[in-house]
Protein backbone atom coordinates (compact mmCIF):
# COMPACT_ATOMS: atom_id res chain seq x y z
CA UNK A 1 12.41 -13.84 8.65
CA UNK A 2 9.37 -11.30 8.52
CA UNK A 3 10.24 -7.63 8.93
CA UNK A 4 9.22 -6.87 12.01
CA UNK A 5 9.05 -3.96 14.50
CA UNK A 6 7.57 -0.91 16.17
CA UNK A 7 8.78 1.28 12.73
CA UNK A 8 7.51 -1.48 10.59
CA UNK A 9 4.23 -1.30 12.63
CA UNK A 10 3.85 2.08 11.99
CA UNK A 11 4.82 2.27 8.63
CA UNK A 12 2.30 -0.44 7.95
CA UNK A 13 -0.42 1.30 9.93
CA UNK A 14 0.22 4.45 7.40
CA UNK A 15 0.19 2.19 4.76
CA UNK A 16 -3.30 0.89 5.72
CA UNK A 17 -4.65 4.24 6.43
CA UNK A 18 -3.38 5.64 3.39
CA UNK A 19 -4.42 2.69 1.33
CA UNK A 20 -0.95 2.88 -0.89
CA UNK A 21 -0.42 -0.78 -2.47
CA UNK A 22 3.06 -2.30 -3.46
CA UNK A 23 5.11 -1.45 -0.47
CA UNK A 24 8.07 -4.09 -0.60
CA UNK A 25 10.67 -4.32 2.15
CA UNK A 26 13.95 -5.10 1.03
CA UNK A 27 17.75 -4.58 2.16
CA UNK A 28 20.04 -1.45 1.00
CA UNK A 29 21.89 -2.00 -2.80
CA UNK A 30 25.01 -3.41 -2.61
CA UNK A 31 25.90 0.31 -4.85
CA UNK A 32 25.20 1.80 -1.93
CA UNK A 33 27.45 0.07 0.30
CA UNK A 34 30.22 0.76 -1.85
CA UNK A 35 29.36 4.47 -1.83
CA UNK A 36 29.21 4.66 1.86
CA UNK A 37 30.83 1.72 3.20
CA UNK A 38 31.32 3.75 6.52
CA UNK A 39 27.53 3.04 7.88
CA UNK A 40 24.81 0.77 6.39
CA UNK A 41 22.91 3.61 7.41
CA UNK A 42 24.16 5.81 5.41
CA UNK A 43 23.97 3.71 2.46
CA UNK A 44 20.23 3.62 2.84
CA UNK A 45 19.92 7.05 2.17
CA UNK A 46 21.96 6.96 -0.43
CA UNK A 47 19.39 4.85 -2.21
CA UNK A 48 16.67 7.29 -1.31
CA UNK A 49 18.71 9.92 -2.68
CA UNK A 50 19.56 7.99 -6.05
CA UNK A 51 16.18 7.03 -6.44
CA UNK A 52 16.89 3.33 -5.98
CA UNK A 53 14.39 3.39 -2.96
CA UNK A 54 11.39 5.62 -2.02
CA UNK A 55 12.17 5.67 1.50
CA UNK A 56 14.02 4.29 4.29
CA UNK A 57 12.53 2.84 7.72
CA UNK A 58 15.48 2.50 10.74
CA UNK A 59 16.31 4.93 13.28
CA UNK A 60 18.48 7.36 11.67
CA UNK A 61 20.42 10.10 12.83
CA UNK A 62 20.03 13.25 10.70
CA UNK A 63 23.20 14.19 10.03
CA UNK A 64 24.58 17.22 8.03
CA UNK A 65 26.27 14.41 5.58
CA UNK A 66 22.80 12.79 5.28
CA UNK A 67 20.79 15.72 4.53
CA UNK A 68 22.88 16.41 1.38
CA UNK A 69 21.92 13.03 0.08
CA UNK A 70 18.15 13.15 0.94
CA UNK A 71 15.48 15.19 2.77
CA UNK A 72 14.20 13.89 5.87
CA UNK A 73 10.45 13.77 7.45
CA UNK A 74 10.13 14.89 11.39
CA UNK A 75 11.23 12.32 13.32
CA UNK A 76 9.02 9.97 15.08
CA UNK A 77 11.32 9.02 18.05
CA UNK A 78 14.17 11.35 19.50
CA UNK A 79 17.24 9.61 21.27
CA UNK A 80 18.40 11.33 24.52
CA UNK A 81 22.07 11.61 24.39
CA UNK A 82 24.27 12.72 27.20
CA UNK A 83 27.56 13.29 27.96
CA UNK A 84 29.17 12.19 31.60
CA UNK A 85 32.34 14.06 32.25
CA UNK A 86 35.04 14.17 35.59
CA UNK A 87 33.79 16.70 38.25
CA UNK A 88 36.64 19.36 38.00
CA UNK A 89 38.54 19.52 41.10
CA UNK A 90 41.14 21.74 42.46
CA UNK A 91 45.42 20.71 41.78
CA UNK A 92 47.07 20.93 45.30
């Protein structure tokens, strides 16, 4: 199956633009999924961070954790989050 995708897209379009050569998509080290077998997203930066990979294409969440490992770029897409709680209301 072809990687495929609006971040794949994009990365491709800077890749074109740029005219880099050699970008290979592959799958996170199994090394890194030992290190951080809590998220597979994680473990992708991890590989950054050890070098094993240049970069990492997926929508992240920059986390305090995450930016120990590796530096981010600006993000390209923001998630809107929310929280839904109870209207208070008054004990009788």
């Amino acid at each position: 199956v072809p990687w495929q995708g609006w971040m794949i897209d994009y990365l491709n379009t800077i890749v074109d633009m740029s005219g880099a050569t050699g970008l290979n998509y592959t799958f996170r080290t199994g090394g890194s999924d030992k290190a951080m077998p809590e998220s597979a997203y994680s473990a992708a930066v991890y590989d950054v961070g050890s070098g094993l990979s240049d970069l990492a294409v997926s929508p992240f969440w920059i986390t305090s954790d995450r930016l120990l490992i590796s530096p981010f770029t600006m993000p390209v897409a923001m998630d809107d989050m929310y929280i839904w709680i109870r209207e208070p209301t008054i004990d009788n």
